[in-house]
N, C-alpha and C. Protein backbone atom coordinates (compact mmCIF):
# COMPACT_ATOMS: atom_id res chain seq x y z
N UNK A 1 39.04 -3.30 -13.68
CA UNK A 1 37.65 -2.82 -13.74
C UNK A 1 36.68 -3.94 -13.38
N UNK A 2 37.18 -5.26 -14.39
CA UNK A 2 36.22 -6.31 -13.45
C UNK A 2 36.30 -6.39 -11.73
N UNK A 3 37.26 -6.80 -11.34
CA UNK A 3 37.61 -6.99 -10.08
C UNK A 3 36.78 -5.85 -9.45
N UNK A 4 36.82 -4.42 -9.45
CA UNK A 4 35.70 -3.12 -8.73
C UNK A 4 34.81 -3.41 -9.13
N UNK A 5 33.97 -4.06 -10.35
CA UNK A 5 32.73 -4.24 -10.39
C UNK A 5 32.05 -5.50 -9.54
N UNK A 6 33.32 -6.20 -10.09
CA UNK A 6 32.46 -7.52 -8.40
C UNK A 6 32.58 -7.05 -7.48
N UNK A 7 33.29 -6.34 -6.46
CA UNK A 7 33.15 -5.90 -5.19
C UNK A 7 32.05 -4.81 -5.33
N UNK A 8 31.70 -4.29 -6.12
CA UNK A 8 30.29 -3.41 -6.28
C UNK A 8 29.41 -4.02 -6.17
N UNK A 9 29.38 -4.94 -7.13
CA UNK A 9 27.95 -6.06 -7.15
C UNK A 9 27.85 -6.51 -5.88
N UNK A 10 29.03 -7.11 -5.02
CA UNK A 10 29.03 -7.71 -3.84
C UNK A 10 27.87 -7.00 -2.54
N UNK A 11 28.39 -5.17 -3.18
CA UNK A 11 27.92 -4.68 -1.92
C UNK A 11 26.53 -4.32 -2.15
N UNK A 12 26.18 -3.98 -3.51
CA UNK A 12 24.84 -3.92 -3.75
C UNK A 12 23.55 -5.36 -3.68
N UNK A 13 24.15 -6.34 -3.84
CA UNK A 13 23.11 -7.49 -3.77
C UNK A 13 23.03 -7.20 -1.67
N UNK A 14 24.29 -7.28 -1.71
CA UNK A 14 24.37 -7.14 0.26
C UNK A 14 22.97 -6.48 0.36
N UNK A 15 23.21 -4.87 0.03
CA UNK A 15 22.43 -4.05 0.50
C UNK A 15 20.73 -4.33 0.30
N UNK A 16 20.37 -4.92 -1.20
CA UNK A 16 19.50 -5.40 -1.52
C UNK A 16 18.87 -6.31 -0.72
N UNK A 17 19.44 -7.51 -0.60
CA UNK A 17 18.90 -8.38 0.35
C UNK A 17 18.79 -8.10 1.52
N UNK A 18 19.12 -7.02 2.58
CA UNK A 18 19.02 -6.62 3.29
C UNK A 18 17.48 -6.06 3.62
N UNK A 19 17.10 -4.65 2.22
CA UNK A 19 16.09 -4.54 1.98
C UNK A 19 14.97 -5.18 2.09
N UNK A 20 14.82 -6.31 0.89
CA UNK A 20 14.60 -7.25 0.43
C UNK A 20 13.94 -8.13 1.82
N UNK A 21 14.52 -8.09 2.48
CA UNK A 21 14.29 -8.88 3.83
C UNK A 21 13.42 -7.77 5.25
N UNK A 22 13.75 -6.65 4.66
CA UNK A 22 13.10 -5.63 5.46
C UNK A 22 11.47 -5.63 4.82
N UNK A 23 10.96 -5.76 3.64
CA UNK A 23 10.14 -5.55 3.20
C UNK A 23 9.62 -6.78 3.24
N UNK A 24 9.74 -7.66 3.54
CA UNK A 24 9.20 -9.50 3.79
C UNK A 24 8.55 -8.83 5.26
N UNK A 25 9.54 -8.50 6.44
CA UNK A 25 9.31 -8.41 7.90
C UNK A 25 8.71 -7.37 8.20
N UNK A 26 8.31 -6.28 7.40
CA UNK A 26 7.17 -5.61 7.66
C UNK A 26 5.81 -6.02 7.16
N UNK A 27 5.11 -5.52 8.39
CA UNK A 27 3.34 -5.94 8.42
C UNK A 27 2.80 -5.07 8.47
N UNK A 28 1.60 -5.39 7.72
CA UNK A 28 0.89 -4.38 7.51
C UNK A 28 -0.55 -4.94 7.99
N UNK A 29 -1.79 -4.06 7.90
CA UNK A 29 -3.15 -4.08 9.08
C UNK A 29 -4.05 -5.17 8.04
N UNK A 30 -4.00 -5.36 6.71
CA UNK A 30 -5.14 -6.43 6.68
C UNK A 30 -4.09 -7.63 6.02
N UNK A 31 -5.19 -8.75 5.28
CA UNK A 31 -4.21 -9.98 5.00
C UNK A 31 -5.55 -10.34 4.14
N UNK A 32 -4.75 -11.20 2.99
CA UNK A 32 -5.39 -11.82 1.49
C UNK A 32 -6.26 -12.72 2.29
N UNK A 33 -7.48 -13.04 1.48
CA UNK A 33 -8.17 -14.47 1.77
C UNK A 33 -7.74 -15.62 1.66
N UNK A 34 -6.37 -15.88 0.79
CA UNK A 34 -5.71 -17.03 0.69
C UNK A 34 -5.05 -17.37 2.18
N UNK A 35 -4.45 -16.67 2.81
CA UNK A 35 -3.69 -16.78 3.50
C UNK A 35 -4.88 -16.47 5.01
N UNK A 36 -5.84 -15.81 5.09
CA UNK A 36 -7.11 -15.44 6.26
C UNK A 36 -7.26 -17.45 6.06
N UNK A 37 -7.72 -17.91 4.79
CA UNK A 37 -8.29 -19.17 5.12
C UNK A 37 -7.27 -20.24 5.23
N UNK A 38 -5.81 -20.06 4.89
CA UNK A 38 -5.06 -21.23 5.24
C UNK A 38 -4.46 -20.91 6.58
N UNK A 39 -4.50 -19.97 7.13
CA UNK A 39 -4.17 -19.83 8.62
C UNK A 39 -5.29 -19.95 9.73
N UNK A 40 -6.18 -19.17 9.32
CA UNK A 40 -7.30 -19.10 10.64
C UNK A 40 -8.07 -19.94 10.07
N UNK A 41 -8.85 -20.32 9.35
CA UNK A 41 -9.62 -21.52 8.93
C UNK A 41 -9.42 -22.87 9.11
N UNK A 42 -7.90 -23.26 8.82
CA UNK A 42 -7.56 -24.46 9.06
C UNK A 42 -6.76 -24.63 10.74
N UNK A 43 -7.34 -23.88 11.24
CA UNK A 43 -7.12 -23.99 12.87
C UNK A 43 -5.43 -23.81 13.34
N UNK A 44 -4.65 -22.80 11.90
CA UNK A 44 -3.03 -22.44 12.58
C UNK A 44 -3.22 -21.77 13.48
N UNK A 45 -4.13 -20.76 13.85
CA UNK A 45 -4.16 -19.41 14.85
C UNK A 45 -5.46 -20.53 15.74
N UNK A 46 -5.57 -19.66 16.55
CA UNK A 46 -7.11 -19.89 17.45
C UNK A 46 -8.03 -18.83 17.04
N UNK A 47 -7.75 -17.73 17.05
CA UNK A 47 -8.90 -16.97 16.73
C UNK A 47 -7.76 -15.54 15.67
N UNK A 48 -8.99 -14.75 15.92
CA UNK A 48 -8.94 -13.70 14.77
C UNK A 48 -8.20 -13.25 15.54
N UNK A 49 -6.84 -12.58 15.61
CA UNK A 49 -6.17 -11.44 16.64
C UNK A 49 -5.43 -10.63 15.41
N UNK A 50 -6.07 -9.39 15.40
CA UNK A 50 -5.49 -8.30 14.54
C UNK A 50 -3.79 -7.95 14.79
N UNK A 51 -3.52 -8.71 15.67
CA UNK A 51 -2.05 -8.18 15.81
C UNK A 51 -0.98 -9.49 15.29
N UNK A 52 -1.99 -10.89 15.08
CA UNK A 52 -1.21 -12.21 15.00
C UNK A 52 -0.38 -11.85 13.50
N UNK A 53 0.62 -11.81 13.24
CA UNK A 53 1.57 -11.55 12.25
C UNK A 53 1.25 -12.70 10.99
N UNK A 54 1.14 -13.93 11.69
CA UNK A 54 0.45 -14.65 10.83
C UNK A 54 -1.02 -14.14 9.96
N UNK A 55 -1.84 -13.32 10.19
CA UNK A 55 -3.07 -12.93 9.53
C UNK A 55 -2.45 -11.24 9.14
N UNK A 56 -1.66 -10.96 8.65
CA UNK A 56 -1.03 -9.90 8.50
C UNK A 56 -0.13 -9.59 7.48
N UNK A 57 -0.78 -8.92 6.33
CA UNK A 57 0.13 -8.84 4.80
C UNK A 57 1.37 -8.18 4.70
N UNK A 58 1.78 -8.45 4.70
CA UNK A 58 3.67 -7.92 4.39
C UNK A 58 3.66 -6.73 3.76
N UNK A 59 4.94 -6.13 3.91
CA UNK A 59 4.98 -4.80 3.01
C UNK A 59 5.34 -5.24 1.45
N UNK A 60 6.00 -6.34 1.38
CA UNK A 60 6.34 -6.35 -0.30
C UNK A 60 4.78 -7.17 -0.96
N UNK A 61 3.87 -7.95 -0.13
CA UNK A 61 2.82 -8.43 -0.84
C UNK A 61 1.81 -6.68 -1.11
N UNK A 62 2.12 -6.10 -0.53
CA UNK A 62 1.33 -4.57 -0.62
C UNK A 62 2.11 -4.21 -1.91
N UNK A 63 2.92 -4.38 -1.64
CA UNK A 63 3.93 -3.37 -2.96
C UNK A 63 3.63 -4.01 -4.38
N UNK A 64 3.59 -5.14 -4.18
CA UNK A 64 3.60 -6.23 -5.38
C UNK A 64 2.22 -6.41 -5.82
N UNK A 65 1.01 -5.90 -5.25
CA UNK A 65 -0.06 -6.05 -5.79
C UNK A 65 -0.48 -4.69 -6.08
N UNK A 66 0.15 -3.49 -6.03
CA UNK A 66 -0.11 -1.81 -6.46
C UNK A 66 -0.32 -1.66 -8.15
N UNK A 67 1.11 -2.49 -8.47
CA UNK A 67 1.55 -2.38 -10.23
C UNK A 67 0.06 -3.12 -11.20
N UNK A 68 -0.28 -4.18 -10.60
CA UNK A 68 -1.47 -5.10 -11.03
C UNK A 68 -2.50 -4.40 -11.17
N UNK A 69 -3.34 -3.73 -10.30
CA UNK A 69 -4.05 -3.10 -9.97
C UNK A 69 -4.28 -2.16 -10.91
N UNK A 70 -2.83 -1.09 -10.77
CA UNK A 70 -2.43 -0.09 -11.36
C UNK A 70 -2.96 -0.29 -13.22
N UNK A 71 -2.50 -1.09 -13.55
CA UNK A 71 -2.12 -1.88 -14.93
C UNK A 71 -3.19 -1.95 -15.74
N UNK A 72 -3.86 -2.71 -14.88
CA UNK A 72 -5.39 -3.62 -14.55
C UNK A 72 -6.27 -2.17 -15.32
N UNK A 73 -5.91 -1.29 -13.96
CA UNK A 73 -7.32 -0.12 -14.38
C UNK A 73 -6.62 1.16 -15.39
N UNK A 74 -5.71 0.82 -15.43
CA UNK A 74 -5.17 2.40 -16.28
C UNK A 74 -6.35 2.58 -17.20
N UNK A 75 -6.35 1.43 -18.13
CA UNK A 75 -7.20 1.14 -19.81
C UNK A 75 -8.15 1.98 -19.71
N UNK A 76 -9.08 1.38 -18.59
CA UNK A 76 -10.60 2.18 -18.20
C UNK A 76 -10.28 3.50 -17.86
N UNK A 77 -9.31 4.27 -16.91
CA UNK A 77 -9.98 5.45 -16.12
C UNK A 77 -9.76 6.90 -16.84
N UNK A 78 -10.59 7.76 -16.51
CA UNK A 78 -11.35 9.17 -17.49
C UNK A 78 -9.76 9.66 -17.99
N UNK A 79 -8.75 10.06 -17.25
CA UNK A 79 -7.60 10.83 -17.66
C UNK A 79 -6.25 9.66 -17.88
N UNK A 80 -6.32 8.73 -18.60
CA UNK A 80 -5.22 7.43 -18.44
C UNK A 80 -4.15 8.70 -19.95
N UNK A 81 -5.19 9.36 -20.71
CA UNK A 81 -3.91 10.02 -21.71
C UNK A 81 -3.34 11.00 -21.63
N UNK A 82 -3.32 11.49 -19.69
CA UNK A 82 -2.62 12.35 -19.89
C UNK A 82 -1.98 11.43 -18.91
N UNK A 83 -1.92 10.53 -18.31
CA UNK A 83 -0.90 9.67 -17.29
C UNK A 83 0.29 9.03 -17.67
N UNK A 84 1.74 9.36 -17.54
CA UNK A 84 2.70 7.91 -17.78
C UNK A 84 2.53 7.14 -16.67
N UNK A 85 1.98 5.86 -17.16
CA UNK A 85 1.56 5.18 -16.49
C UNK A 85 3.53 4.47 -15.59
N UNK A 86 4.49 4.71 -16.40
CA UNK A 86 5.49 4.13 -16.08
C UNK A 86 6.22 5.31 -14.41
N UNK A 87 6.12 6.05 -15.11
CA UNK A 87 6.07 7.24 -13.78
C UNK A 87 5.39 6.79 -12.18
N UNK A 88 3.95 6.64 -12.35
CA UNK A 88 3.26 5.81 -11.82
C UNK A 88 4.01 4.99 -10.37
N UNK A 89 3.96 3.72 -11.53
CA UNK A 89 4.49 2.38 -11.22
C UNK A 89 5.86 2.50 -10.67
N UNK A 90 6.76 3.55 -10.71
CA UNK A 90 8.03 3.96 -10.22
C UNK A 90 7.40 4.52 -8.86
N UNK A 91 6.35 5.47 -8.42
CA UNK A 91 6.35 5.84 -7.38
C UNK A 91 5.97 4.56 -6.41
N UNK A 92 4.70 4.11 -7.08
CA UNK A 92 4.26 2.38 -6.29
C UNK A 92 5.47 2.10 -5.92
N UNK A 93 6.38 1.86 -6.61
CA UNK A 93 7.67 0.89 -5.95
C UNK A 93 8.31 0.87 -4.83
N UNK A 94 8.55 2.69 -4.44
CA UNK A 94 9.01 3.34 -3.77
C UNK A 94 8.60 4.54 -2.54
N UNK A 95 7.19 4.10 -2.59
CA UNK A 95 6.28 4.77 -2.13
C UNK A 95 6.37 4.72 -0.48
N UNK A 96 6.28 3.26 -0.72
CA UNK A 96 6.37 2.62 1.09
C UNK A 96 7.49 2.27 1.71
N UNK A 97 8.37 2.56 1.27
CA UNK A 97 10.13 2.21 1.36
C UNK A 97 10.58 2.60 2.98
N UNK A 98 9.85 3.89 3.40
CA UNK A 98 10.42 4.10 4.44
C UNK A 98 9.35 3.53 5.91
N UNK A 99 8.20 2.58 5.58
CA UNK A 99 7.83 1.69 6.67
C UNK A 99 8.70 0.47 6.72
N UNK A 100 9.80 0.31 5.94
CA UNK A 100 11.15 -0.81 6.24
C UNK A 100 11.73 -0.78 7.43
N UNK A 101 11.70 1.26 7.73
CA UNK A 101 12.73 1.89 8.81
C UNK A 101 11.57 1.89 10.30
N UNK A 102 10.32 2.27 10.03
CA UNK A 102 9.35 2.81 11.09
C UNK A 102 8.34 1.93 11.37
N UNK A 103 8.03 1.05 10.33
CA UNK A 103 6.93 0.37 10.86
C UNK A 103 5.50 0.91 9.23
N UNK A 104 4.51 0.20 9.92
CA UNK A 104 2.94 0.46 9.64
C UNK A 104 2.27 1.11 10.37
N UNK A 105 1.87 1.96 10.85
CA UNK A 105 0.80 2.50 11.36
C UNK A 105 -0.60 2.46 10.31
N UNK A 106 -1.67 1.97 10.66
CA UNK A 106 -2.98 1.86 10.33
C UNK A 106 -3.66 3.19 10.15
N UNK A 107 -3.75 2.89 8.91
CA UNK A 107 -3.75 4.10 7.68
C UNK A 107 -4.90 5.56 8.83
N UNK A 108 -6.24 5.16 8.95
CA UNK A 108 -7.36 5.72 9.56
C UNK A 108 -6.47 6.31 11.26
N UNK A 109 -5.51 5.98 11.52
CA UNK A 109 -4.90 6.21 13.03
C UNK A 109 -3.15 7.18 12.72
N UNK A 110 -3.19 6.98 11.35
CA UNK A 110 -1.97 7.92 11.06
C UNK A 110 -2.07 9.48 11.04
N UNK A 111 -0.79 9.56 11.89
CA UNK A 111 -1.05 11.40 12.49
C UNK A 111 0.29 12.12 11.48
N UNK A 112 0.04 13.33 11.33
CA UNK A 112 1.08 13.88 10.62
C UNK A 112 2.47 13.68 11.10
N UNK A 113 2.62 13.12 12.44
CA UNK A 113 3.77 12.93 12.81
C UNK A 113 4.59 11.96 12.21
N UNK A 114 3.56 10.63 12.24
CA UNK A 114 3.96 9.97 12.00
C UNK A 114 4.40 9.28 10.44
N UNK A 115 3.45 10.37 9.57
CA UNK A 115 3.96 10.63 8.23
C UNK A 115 5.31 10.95 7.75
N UNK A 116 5.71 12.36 8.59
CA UNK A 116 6.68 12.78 8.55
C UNK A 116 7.63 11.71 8.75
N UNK A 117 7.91 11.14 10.00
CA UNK A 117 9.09 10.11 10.22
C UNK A 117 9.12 9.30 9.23
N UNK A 118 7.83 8.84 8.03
CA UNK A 118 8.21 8.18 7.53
C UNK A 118 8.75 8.70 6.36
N UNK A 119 8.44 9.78 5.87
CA UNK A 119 9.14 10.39 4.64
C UNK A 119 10.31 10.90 4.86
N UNK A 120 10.59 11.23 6.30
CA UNK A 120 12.40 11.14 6.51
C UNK A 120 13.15 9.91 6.40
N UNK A 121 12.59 9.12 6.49
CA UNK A 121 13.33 6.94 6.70
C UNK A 121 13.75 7.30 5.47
N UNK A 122 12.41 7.62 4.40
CA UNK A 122 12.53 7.12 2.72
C UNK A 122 13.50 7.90 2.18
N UNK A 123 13.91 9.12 2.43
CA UNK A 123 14.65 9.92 1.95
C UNK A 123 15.79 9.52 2.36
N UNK A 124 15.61 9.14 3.60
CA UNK A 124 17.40 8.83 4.32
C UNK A 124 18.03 6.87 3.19
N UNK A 125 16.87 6.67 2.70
CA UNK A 125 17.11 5.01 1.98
C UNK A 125 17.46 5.14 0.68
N UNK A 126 16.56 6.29 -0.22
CA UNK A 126 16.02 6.19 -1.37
C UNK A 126 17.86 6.79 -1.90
N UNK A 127 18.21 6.43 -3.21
CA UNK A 127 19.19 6.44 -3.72
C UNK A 127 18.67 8.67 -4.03
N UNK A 128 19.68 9.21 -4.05
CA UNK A 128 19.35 10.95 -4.42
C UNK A 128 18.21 11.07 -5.53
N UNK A 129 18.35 10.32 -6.30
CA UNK A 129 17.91 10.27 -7.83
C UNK A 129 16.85 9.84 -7.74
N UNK A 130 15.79 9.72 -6.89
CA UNK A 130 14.63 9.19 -6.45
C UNK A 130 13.41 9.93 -5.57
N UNK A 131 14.53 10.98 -4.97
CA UNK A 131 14.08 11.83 -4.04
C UNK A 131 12.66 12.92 -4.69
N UNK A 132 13.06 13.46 -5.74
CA UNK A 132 12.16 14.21 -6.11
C UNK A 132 10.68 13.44 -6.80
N UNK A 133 10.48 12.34 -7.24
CA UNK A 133 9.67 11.56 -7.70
C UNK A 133 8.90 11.43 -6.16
N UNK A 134 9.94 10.90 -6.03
CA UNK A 134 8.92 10.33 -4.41
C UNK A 134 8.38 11.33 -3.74
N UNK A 135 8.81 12.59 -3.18
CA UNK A 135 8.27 13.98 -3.03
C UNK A 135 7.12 14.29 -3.74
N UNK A 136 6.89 13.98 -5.28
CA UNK A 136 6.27 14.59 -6.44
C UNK A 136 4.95 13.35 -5.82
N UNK A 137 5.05 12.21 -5.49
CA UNK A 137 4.38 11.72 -5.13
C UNK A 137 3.69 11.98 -3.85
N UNK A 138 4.31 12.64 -2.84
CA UNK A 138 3.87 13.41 -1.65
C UNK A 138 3.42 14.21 -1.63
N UNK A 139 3.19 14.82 -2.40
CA UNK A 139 2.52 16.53 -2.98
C UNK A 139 1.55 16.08 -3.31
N UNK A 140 1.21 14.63 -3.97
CA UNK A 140 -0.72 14.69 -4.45
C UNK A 140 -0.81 15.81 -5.42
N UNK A 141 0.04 16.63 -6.69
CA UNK A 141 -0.52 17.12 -7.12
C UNK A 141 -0.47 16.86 -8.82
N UNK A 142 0.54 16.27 -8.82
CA UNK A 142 0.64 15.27 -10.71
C UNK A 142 -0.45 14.10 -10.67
N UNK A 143 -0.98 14.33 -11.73
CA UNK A 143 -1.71 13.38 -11.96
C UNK A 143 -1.12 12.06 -11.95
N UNK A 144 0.24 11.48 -12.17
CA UNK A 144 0.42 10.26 -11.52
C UNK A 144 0.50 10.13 -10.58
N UNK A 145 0.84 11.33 -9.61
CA UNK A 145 0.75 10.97 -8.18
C UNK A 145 -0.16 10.92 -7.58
N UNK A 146 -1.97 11.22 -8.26
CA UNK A 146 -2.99 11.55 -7.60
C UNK A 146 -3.20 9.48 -8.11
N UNK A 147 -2.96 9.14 -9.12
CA UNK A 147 -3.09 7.78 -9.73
C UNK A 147 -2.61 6.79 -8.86
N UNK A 148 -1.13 7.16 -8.50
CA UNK A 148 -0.29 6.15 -7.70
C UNK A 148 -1.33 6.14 -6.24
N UNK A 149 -1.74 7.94 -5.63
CA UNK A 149 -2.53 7.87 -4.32
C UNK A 149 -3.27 7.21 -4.17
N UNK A 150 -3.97 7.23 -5.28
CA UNK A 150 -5.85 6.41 -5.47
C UNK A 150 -5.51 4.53 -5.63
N UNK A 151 -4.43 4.13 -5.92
CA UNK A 151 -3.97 2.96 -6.05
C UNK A 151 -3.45 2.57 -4.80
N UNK A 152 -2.74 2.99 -4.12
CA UNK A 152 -2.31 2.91 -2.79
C UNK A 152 -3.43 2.76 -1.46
N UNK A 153 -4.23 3.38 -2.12
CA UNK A 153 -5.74 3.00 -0.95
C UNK A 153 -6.58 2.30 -1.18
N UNK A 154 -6.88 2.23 -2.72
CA UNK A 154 -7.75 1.00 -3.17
C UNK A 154 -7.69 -0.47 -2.94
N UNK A 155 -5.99 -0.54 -2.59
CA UNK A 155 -5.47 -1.94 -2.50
C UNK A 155 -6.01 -2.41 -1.55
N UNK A 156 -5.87 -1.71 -0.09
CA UNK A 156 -6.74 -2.47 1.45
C UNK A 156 -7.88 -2.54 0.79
N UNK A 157 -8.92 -1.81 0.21
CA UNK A 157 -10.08 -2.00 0.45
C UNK A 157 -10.97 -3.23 -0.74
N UNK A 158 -10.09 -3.37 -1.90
CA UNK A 158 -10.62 -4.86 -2.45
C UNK A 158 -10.09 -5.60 -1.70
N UNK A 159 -9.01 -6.21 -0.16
CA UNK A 159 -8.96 -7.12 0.83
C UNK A 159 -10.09 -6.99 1.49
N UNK A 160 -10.67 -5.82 2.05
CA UNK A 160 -11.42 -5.80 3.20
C UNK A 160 -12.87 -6.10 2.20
N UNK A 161 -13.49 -5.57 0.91
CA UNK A 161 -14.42 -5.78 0.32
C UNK A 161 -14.53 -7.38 0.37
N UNK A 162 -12.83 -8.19 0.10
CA UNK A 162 -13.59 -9.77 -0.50
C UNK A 162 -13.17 -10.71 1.20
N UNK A 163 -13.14 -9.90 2.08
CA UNK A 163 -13.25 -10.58 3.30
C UNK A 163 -14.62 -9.91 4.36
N UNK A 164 -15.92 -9.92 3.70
CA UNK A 164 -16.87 -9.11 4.86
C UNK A 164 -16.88 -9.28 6.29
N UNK A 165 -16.68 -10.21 6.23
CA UNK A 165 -16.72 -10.83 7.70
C UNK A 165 -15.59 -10.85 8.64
N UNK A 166 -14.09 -10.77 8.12
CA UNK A 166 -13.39 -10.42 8.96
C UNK A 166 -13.22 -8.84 8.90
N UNK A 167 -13.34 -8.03 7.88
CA UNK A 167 -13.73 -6.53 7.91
C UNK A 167 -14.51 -5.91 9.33
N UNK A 168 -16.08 -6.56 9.01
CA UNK A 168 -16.85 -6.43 10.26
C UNK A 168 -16.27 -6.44 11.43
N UNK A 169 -15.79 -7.69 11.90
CA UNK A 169 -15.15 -7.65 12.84
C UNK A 169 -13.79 -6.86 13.02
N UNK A 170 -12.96 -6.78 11.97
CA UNK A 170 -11.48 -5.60 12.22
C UNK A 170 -12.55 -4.43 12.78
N UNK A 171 -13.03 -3.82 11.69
CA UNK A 171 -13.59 -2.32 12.17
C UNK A 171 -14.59 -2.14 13.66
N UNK A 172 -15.29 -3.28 14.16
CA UNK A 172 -15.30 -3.31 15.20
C UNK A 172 -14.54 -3.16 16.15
N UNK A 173 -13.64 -3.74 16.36
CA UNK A 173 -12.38 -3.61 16.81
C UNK A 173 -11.60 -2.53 17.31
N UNK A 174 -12.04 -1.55 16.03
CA UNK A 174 -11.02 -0.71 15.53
C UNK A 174 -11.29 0.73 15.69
N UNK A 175 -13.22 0.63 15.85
CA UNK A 175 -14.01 1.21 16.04
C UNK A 175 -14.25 2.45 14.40
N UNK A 176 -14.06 1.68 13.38
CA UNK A 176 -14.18 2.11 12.39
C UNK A 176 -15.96 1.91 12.20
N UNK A 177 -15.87 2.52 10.85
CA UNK A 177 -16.93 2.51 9.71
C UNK A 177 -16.87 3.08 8.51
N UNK A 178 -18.16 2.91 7.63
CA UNK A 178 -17.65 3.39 6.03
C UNK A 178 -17.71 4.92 6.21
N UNK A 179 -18.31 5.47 7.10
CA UNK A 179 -18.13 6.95 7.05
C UNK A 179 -16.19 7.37 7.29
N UNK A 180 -15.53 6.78 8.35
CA UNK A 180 -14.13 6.58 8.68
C UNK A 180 -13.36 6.59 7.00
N UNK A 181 -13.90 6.00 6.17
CA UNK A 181 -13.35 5.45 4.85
C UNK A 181 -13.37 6.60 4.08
N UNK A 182 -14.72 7.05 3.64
CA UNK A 182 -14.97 8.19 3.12
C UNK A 182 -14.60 9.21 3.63
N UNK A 183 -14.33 9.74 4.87
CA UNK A 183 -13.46 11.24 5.11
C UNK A 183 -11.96 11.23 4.46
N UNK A 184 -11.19 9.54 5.03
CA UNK A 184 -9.70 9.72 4.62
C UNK A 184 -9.50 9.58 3.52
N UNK A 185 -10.27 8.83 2.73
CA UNK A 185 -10.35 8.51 1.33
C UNK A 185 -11.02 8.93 -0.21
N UNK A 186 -11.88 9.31 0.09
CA UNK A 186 -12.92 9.62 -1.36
C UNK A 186 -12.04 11.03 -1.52
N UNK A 187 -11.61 11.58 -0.99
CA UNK A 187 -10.71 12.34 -2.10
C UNK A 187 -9.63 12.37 -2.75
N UNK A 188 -9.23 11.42 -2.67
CA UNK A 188 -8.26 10.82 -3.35
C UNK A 188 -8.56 10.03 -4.74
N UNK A 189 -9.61 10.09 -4.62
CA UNK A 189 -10.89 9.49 -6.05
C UNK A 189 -11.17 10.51 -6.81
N UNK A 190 -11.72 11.52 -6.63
CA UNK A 190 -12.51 12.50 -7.05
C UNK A 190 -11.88 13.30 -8.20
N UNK A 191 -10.78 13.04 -8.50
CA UNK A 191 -10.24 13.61 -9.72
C UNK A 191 -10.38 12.75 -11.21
N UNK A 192 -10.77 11.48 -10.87
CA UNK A 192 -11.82 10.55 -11.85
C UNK A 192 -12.55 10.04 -11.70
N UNK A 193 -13.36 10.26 -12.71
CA UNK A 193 -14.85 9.74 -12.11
C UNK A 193 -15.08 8.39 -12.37
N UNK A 194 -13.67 7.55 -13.47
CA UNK A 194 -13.75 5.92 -13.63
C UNK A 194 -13.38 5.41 -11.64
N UNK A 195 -12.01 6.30 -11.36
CA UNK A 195 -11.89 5.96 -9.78
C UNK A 195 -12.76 6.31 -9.03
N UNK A 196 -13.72 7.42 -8.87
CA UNK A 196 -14.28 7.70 -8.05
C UNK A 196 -15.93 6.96 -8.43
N UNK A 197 -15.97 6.22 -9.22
CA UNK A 197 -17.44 5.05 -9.06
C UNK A 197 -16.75 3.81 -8.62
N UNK A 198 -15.64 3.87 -8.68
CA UNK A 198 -15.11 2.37 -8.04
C UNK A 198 -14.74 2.31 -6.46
N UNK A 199 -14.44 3.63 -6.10
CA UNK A 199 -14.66 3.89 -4.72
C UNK A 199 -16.19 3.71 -3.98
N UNK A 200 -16.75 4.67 -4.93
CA UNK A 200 -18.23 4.32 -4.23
C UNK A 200 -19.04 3.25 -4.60
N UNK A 201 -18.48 2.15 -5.22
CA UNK A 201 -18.86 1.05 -5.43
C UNK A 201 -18.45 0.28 -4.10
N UNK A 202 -17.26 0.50 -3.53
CA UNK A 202 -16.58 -0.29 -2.53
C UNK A 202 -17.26 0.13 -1.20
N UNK A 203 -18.00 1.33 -1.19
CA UNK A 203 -18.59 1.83 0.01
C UNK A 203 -19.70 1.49 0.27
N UNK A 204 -20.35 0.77 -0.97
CA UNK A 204 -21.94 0.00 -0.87
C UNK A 204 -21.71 -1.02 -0.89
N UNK A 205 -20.76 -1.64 -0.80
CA UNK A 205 -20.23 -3.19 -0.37
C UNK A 205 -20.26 -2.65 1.21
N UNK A 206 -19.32 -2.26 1.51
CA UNK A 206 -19.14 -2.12 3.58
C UNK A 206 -20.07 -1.74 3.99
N UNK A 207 -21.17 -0.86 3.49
CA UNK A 207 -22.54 -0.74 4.11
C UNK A 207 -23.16 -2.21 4.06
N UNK A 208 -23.27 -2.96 3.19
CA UNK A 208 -23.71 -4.67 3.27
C UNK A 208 -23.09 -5.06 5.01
N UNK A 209 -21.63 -4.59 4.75
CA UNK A 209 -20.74 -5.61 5.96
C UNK A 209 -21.40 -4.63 7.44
């Protein structure tokens, strides 16, 4: 029994680190101020290029700052007693699993197509026993999954709030604006009104930018 459990362990750390390494090498569309000012500030890049991988947040720094967030605001928001917050934090984990297989596409430019492919990756990754959570999270209609939604979008936008100036310029770029924000987003707020003043708190910041 020992001996099958080390060759188990063997194949599961395998598979893990595999992961593990998939979620390092995916990029995603904005990047922390720590890393905006030790790369482009101290003259690693030449300029701002939205595509330089170097100015470009990873999928596990996305993943790893959802739970914080999450944590952070449960205390405050209008419906936290009817939320398991642990439910939650299980979908965060597993939410983005299948941009390992497809990539990032930039949230404001994502087409139902390209949704789809990604909720087929996750299903084709996610262990069986995972499948329906993560679904339950695709439906937008449990209140942790409306929690986990509203957490999942909030995250870009305290990057883009505490970077104005490279914001400005992305959405130039990009040919965005805060109206762009508010169609894909403010409803994903609107089922609390602690989330939905912190949204429209973030939207009178980008009118500043």
């Amino acid at each position: 029994l020992y001996i099958l459990n080390m060759n188990s362990g063997k194949e599961l750390v395998t598979e893990l680190i595999k992961l593990q390494t998939k979620y390092t090498k995916t990029d995603r569309a904005i990047t922390t101020r720590e890393k905006y000012e030790a790369f482009y500030l101290n003259k690693f890049v030449k300029e701002l290029d939205f595509n330089n991988k170097l100015l470009r947040e990873s999928l596990i720094e996305h993943v790893g700052h959802l739970p914080i967030i999450a944590t952070f605001l449960y205390p405050h928001i209008e419906n936290r007693d009817k939320i398991d917050l642990g439910k939650t934090l299980l979908m965060l984990a597993i939410h983005d699993i299948g941009e390992t297989e497809v990539g990032d596409v930039i949230t404001y430019k994502k087409t139902k197509e390209h949704q789809n492919l990604e909720i087929a990756a996750a299903k084709n990754i996610l262990d069986e026993s995972y499948i329906d959570i993560f679904q339950e999270f695709e439906d937008v209609e449990s209140l942790e999954a409306k929690f986990a939604k509203a957490i999942d979008s909030l995250a870009p936008l305290l990057h883009e709030v505490d970077l104005p100036d490279v914001t400005a310029k992305r959405f130039k770029y990009f040919g965005f604006n805060e109206e762009t924000i508010i169609k894909k987003k403010r409803p994903l707020f609107i089922w609390d009104s602690v989330l939905l003043g912190i949204f429209d708190y973030c939207i009178e910041e980008y009118k500043k930018i």
